[in-house]
Structures are given as structure tokens and as C-alpha cells.
Protein backbone atom coordinates (compact mmCIF):
# COMPACT_ATOMS: atom_id res chain seq x y z
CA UNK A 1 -22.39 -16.33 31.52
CA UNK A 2 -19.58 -17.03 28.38
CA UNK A 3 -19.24 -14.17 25.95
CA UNK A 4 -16.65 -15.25 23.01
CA UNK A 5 -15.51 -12.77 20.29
CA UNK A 6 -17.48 -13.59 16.48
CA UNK A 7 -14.48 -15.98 14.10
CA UNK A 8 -13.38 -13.33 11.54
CA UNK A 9 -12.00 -14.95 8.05
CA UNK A 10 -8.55 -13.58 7.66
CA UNK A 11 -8.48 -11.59 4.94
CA UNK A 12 -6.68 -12.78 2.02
CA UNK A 13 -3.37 -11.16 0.95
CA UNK A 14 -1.56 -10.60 -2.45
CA UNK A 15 1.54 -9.64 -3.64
CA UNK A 16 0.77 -5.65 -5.09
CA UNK A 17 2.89 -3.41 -6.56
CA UNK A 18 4.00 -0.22 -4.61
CA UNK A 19 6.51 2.92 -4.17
CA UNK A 20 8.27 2.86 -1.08
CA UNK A 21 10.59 5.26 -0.09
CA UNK A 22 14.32 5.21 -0.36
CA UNK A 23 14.85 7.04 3.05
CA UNK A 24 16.21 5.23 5.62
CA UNK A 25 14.13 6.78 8.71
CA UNK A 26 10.88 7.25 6.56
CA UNK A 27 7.97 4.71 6.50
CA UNK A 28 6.30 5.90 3.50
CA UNK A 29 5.13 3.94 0.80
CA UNK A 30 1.65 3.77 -1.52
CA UNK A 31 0.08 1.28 -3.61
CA UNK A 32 1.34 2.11 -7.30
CA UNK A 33 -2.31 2.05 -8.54
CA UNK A 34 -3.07 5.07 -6.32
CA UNK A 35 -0.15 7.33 -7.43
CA UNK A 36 -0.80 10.13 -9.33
CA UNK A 37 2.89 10.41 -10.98
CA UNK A 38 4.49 7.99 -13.04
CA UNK A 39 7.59 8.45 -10.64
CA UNK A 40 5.71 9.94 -7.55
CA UNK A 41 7.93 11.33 -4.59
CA UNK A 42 7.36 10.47 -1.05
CA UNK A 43 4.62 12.34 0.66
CA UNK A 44 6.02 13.04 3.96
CA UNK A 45 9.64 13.46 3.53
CA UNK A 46 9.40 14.21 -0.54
CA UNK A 47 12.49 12.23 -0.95
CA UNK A 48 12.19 10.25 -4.14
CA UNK A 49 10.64 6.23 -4.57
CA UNK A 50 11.46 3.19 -5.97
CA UNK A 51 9.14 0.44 -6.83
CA UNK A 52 8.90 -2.69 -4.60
CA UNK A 53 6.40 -5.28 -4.02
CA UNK A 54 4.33 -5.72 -0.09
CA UNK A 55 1.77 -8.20 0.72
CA UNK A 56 -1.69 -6.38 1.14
CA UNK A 57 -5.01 -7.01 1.26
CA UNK A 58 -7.11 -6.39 -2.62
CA UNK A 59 -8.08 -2.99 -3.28
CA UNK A 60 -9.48 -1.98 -6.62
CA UNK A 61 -8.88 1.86 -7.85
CA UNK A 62 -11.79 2.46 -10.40
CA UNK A 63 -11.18 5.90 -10.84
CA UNK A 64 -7.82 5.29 -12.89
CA UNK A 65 -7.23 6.30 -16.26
CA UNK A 66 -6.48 3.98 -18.46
């Protein structure tokens, strides 16, 4: 009997804009569409962030004002 996994498409990437932050040992960053502060601070550590760019996957925030 042959069982094979279904051929996903690889989802496409583009270059987005987010906040990453400027600790060292920290991880955290967020997409800058999804911030709720012009100049958001980190989450986890609440050190502060600087804007950067990441390759990610589309994601549209509709709830943003404008």
C-alpha cells in the first residue's frame, strides 16, 4: 500500500514592515500594521523598537484606522 503526503504550494513571501526589538536576548518583533502605538514598545521585555523589514507571508489588517 503507498500513502504520500498532498503537494502544498509554498506560500508566497514579501518584504513587510515591522518593529523588532532592540534587545539583544529578546525575540520580539510585530508586523507594524498591527501595532497599536506609533512607537510601540516590546511586549515581553517592554524595552523599546525600531523599525526593520522580515520576509512574511501577506496578512491584511482591516480593522486599521486610517
Amino acid at each position: 500500500m503507498y500513502f504520500s503526503k498532498k503537494a502544498f504550494e509554498p506560500i508566497q513571501e514579501q518584504e513587510t514592515s515591522v518593529w523588532m526589538c532592540t534587545t539583544d536576548r529578546c525575540s520580539g518583533w510585530m508586523r507594524e500594521d498591527f501595532a497599536f502605538e506609533k512607537s510601540p514598545s516590546c511586549p515581553f521585555c517592554h524595552a523599546d523598537m525600531v523599525k526593520d523589514t522580515k520576509m512574511l507571508p501577506p496578512l491584511s489588517n482591516y480593522t486599521q484606522k486610517k
